[in-house]
Protein backbone atom coordinates (compact mmCIF):
# COMPACT_ATOMS: atom_id res chain seq x y z
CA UNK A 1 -200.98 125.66 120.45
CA UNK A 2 -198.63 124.12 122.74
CA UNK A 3 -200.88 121.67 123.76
CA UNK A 4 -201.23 120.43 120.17
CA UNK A 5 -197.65 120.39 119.77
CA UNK A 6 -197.17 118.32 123.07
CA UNK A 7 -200.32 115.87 122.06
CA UNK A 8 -198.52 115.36 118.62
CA UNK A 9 -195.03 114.43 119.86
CA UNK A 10 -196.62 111.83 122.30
CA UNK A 11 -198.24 110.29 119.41
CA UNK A 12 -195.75 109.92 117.26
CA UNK A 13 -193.29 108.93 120.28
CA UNK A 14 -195.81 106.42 121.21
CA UNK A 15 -196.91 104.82 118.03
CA UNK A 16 -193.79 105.38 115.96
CA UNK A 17 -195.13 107.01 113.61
CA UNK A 18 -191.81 108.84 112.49
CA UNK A 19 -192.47 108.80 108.62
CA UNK A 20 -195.28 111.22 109.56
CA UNK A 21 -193.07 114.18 110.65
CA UNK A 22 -191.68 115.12 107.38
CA UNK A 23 -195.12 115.44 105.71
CA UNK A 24 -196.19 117.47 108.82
CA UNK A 25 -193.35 119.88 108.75
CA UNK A 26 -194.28 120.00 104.86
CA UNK A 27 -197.61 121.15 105.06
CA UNK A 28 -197.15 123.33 107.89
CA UNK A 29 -194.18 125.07 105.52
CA UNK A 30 -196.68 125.21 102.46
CA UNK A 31 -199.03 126.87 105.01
CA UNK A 32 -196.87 129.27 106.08
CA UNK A 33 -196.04 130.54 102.56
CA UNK A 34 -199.50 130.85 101.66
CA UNK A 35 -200.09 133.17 104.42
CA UNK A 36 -197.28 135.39 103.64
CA UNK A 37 -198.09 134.78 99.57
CA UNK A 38 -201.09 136.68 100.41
CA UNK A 39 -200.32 140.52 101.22
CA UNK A 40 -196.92 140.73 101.64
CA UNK A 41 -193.67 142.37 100.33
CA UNK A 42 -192.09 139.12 99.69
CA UNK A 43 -195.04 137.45 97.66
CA UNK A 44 -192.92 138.31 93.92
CA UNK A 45 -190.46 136.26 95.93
CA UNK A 46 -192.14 133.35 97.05
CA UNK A 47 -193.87 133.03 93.41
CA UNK A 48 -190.27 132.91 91.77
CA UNK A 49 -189.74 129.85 93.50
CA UNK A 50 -192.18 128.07 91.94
């Protein structure tokens, strides 16, 4: 995983591809909720918020 993470940062430090971050750190957040959405105790919470 950190390898990804290090590989990622040097391409958008190198290409300047800033723009990109947001939508990253948006899908990886969307991700994130669908895991816990799943089987979880906070699921009824995560629903309310859409």
């Amino acid at each position: 995983m950190g390898q990804l993470l290090s590989d990622l940062w040097a391409f958008l430090n190198e290409r300047k591809k800033w723009w990109l971050l947001p939508i990253i750190l948006m899908l990886v957040f969307v991700g994130i909720l669908i895991i816990f959405g799943q089987s979880s105790a906070v699921s009824p919470f995560i629903y309310a918020l859409f």
